[in-house]
N, C-alpha and C. Protein backbone atom coordinates (compact mmCIF):
# COMPACT_ATOMS: atom_id res chain seq x y z
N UNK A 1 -7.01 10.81 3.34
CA UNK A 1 -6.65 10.49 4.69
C UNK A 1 -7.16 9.07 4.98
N UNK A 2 -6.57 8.30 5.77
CA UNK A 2 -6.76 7.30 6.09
C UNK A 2 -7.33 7.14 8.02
N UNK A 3 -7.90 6.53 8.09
CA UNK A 3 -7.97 6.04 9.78
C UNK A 3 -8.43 4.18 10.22
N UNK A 4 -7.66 3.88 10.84
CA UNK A 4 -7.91 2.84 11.13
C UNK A 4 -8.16 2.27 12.00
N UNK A 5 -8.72 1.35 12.84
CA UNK A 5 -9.31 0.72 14.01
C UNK A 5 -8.79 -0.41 13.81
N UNK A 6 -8.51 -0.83 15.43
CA UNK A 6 -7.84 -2.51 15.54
C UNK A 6 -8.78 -3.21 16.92
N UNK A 7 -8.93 -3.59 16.88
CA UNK A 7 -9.90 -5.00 18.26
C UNK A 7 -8.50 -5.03 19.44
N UNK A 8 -8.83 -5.28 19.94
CA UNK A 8 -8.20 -5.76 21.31
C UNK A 8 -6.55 -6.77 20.76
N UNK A 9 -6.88 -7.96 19.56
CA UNK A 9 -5.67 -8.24 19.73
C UNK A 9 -4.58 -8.14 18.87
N UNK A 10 -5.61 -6.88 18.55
CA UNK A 10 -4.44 -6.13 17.17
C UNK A 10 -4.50 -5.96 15.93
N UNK A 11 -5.66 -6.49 15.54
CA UNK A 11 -6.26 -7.28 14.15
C UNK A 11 -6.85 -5.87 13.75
N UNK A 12 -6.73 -5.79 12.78
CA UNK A 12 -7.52 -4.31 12.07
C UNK A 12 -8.93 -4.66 11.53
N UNK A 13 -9.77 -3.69 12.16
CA UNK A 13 -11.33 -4.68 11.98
C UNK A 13 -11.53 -3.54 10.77
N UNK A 14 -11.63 -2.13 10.43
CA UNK A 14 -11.80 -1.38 9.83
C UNK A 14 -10.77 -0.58 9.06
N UNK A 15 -10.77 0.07 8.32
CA UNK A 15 -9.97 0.70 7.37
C UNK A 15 -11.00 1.92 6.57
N UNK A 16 -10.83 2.97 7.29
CA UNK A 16 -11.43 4.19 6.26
C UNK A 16 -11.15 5.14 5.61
N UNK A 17 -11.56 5.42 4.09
CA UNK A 17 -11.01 6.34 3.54
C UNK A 17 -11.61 7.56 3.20
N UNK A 18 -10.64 8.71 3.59
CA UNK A 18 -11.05 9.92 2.71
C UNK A 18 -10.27 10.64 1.93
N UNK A 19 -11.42 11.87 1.31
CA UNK A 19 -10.52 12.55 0.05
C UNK A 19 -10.86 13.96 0.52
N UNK A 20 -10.44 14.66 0.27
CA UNK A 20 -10.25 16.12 0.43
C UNK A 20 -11.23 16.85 -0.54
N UNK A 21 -12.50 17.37 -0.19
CA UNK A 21 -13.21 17.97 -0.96
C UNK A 21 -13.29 19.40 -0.64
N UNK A 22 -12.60 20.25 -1.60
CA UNK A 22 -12.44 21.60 -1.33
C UNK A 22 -12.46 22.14 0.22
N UNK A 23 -13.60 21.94 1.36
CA UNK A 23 -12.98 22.46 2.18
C UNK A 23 -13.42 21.68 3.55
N UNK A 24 -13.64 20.41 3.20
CA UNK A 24 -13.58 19.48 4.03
C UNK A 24 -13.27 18.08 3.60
N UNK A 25 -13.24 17.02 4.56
CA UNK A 25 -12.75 15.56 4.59
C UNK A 25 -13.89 14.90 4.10
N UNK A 26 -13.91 14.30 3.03
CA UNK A 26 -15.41 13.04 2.39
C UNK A 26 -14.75 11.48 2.59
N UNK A 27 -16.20 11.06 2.93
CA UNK A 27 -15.49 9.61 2.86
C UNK A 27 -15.91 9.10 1.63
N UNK A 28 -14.67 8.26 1.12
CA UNK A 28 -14.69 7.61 -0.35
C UNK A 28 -14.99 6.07 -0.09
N UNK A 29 -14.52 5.28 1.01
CA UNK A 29 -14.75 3.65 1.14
C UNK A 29 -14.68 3.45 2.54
N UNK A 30 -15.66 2.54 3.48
CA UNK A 30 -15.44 2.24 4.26
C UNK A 30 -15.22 0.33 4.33
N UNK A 31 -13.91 0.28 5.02
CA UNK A 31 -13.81 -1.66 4.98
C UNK A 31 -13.70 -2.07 6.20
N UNK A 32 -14.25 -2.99 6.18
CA UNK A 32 -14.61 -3.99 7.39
C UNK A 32 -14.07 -4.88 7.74
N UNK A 33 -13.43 -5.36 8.31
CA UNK A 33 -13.05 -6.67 8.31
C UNK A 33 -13.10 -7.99 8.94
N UNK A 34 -13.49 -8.92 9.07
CA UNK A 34 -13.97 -10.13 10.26
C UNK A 34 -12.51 -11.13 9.84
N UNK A 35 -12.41 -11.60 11.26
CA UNK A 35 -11.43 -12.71 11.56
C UNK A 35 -11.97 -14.20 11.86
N UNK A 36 -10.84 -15.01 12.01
CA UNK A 36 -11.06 -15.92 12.27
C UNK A 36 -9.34 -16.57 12.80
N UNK A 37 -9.37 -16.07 14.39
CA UNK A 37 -8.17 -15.76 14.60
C UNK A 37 -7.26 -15.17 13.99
N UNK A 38 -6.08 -15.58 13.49
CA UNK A 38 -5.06 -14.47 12.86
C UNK A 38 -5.46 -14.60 11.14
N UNK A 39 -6.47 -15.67 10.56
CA UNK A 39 -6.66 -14.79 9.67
C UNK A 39 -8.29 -14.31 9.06
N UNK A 40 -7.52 -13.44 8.07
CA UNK A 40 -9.08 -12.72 7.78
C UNK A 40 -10.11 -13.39 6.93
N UNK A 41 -11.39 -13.70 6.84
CA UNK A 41 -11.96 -14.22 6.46
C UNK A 41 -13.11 -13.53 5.59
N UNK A 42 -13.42 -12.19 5.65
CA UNK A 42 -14.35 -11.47 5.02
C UNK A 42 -13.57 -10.32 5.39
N UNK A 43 -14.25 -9.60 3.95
CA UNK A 43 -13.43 -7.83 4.49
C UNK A 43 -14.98 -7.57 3.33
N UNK A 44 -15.43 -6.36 3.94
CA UNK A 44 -17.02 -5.61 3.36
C UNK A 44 -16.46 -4.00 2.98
N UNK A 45 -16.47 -3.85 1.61
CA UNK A 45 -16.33 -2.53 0.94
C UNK A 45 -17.14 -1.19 0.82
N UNK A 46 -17.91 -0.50 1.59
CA UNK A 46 -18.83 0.05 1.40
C UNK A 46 -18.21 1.44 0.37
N UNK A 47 -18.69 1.67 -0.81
CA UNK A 47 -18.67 2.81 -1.18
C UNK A 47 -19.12 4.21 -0.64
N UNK A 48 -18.91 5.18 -0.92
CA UNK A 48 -19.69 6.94 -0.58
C UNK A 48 -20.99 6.34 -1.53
N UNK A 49 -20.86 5.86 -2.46
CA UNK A 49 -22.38 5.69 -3.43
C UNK A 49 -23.14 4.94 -2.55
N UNK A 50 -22.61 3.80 -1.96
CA UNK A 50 -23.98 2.93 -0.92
C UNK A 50 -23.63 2.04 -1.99
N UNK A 51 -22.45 1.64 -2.82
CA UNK A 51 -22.56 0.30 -3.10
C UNK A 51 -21.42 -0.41 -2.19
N UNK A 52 -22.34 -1.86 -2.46
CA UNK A 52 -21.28 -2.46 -0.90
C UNK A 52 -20.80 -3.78 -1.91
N UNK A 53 -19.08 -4.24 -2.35
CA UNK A 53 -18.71 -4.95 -2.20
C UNK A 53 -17.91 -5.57 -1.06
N UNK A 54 -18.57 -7.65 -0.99
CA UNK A 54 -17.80 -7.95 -0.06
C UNK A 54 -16.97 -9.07 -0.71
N UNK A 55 -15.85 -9.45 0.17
CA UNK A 55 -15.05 -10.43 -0.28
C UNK A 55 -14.74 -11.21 0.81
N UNK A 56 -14.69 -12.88 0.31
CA UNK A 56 -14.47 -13.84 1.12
C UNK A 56 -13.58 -14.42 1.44
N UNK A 57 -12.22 -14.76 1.92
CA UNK A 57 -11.06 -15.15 1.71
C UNK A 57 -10.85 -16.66 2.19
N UNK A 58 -10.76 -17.52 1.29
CA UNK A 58 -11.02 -19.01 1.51
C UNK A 58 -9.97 -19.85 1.97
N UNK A 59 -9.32 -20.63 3.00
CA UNK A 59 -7.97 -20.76 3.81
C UNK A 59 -8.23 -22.61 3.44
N UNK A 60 -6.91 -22.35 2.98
CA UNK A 60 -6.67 -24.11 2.93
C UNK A 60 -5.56 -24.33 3.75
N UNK A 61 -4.88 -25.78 3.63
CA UNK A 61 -3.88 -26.36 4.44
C UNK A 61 -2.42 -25.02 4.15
N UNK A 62 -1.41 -24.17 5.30
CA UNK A 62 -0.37 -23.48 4.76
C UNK A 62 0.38 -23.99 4.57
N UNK A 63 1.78 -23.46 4.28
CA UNK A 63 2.89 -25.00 3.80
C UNK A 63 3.50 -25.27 5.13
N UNK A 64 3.17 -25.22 6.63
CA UNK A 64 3.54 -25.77 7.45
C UNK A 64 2.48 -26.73 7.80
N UNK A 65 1.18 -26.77 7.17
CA UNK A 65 0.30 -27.89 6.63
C UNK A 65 -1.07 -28.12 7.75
N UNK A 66 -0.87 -26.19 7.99
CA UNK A 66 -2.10 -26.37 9.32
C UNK A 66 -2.95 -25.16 8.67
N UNK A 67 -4.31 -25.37 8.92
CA UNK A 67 -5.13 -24.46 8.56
C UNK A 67 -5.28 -22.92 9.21
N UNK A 68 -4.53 -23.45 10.80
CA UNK A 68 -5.24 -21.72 11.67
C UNK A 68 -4.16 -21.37 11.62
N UNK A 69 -3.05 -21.97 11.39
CA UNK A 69 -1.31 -21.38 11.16
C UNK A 69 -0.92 -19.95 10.75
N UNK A 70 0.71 -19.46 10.53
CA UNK A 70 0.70 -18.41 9.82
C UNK A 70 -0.25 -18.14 8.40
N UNK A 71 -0.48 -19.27 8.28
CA UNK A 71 -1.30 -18.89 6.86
C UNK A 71 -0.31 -18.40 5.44
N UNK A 72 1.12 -18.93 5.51
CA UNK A 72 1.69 -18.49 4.58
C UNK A 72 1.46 -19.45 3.04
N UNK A 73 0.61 -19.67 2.08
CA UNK A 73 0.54 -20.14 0.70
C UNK A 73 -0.55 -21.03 1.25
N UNK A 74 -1.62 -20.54 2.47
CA UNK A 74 -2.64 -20.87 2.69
C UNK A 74 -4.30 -20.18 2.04
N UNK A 75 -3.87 -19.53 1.68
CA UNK A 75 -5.08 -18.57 1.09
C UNK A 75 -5.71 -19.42 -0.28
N UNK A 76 -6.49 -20.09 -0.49
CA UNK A 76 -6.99 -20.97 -1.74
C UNK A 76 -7.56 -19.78 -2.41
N UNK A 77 -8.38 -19.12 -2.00
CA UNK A 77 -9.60 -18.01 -3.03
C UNK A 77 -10.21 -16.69 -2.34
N UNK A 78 -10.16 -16.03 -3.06
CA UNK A 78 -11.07 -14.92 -2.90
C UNK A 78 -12.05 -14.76 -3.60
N UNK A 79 -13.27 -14.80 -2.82
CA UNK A 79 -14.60 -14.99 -3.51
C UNK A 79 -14.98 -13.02 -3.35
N UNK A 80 -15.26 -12.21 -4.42
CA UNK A 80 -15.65 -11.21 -4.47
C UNK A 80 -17.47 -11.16 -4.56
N UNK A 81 -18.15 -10.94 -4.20
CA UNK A 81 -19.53 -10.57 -4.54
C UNK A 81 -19.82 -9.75 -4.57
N UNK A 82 -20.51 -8.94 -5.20
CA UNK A 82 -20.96 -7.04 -5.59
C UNK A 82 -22.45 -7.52 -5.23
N UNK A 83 -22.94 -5.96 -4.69
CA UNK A 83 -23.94 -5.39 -4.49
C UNK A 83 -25.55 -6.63 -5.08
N UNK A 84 -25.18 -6.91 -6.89
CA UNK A 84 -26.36 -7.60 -7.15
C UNK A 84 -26.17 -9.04 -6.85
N UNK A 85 -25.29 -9.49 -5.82
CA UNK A 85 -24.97 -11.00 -5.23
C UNK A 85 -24.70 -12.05 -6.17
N UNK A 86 -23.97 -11.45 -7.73
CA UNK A 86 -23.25 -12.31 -8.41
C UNK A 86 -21.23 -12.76 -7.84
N UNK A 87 -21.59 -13.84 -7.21
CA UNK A 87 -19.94 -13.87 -6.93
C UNK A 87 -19.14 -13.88 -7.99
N UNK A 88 -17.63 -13.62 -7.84
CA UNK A 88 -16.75 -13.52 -9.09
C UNK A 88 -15.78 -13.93 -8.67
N UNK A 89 -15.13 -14.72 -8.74
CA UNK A 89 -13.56 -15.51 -8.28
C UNK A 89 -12.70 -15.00 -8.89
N UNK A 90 -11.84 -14.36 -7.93
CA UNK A 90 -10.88 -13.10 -8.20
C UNK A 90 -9.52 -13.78 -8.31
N UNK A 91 -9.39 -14.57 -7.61
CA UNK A 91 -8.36 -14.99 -7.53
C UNK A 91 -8.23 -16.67 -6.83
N UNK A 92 -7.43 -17.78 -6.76
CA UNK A 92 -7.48 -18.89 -6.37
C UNK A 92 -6.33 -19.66 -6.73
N UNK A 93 -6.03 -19.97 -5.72
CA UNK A 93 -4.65 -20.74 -5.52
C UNK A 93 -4.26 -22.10 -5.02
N UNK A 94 -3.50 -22.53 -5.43
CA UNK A 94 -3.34 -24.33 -4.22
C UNK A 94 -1.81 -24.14 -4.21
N UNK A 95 -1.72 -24.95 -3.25
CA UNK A 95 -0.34 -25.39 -2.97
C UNK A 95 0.31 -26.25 -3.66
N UNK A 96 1.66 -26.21 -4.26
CA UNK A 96 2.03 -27.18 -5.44
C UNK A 96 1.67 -28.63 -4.74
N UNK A 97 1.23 -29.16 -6.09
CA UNK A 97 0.92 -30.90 -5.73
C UNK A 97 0.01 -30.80 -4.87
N UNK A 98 -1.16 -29.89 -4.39
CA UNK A 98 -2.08 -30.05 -3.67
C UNK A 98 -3.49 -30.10 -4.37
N UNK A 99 -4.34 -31.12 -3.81
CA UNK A 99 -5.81 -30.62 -4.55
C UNK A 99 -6.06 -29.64 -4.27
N UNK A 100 -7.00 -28.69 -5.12
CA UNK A 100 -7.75 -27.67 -5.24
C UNK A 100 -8.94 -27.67 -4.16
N UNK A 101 -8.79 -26.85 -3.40
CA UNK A 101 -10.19 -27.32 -2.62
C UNK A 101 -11.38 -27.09 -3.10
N UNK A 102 -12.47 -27.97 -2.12
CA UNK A 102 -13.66 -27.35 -2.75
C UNK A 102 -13.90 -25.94 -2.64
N UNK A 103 -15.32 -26.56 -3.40
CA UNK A 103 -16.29 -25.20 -3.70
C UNK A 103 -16.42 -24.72 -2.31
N UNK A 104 -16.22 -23.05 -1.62
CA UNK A 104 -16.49 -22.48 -0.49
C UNK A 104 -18.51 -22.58 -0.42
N UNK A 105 -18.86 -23.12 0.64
CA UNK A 105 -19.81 -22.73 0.88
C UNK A 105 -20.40 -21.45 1.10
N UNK A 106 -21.79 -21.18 0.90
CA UNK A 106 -22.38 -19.96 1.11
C UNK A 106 -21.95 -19.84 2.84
N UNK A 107 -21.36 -18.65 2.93
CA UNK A 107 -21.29 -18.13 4.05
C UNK A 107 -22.60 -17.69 4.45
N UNK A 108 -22.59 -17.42 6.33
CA UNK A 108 -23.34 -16.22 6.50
C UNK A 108 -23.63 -15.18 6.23
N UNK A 109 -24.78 -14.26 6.15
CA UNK A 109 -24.37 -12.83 6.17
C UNK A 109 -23.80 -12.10 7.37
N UNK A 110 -22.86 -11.11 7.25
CA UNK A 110 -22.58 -10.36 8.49
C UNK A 110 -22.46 -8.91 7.81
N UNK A 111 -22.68 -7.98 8.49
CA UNK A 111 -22.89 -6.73 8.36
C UNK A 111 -21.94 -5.58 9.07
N UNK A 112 -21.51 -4.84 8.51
CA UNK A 112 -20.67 -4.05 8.96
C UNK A 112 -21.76 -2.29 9.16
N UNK A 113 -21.48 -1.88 10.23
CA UNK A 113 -22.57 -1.11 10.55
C UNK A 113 -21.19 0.25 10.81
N UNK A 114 -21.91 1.51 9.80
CA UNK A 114 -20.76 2.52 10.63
C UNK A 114 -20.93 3.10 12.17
N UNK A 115 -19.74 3.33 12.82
CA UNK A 115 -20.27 4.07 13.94
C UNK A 115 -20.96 4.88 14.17
């Protein structure tokens, strides 16, 4: 089963999952998500084990050539970090004929707390 939560302007801050354990509902992952207007900028994975991956989503120029824009072929990287705070670059992109952006700085921490 799934349930989801949205903020005021629609944005889905959470995403939770469960599984059906013989004769009740378990939760398997809880995700978090933080904005930065329309797009997302961190989403936090908590496992049922208590391990917590988070991921960073790194926004460059989109091809209408604005950063807070639709964000369409704006997404440069996803920075993954697990539990022992080794990051892992999952993925990373540029726009044709565009530099590569930099290195994402260390973010803040932010914390996703269950209800």
């Amino acid at each position: 089963m799934l349930a989801f939560a949205y903020d005021y302007m629609g944005r889905r801050v959470r995403k939770t999952v469960y599984d059906w354990a013989t004769d009740h509902w378990s939760l398997t992952t809880d995700h978090c998500f933080v904005w930065s207007g329309w797009l997302p900028v961190m989403e936090t994975v908590t496992e049922s084990d208590g391990t917590v991956t988070r991921r960073e989503y790194v926004w460059a120029l989109d091809l209408a050539g604005e950063i807070d824009g639709a964000g369409v072929g704006g997404l440069a990287a996803i920075i993954e970090t697990r539990d022992d705070g080794t990051p892992d670059d999952i993925a990373r992109a540029t726009e044709a004929g565009a530099p590569p952006p930099a290195s994402p700085r260390k973010s803040p921490e932010w914390s996703c707390s269950r209800p």
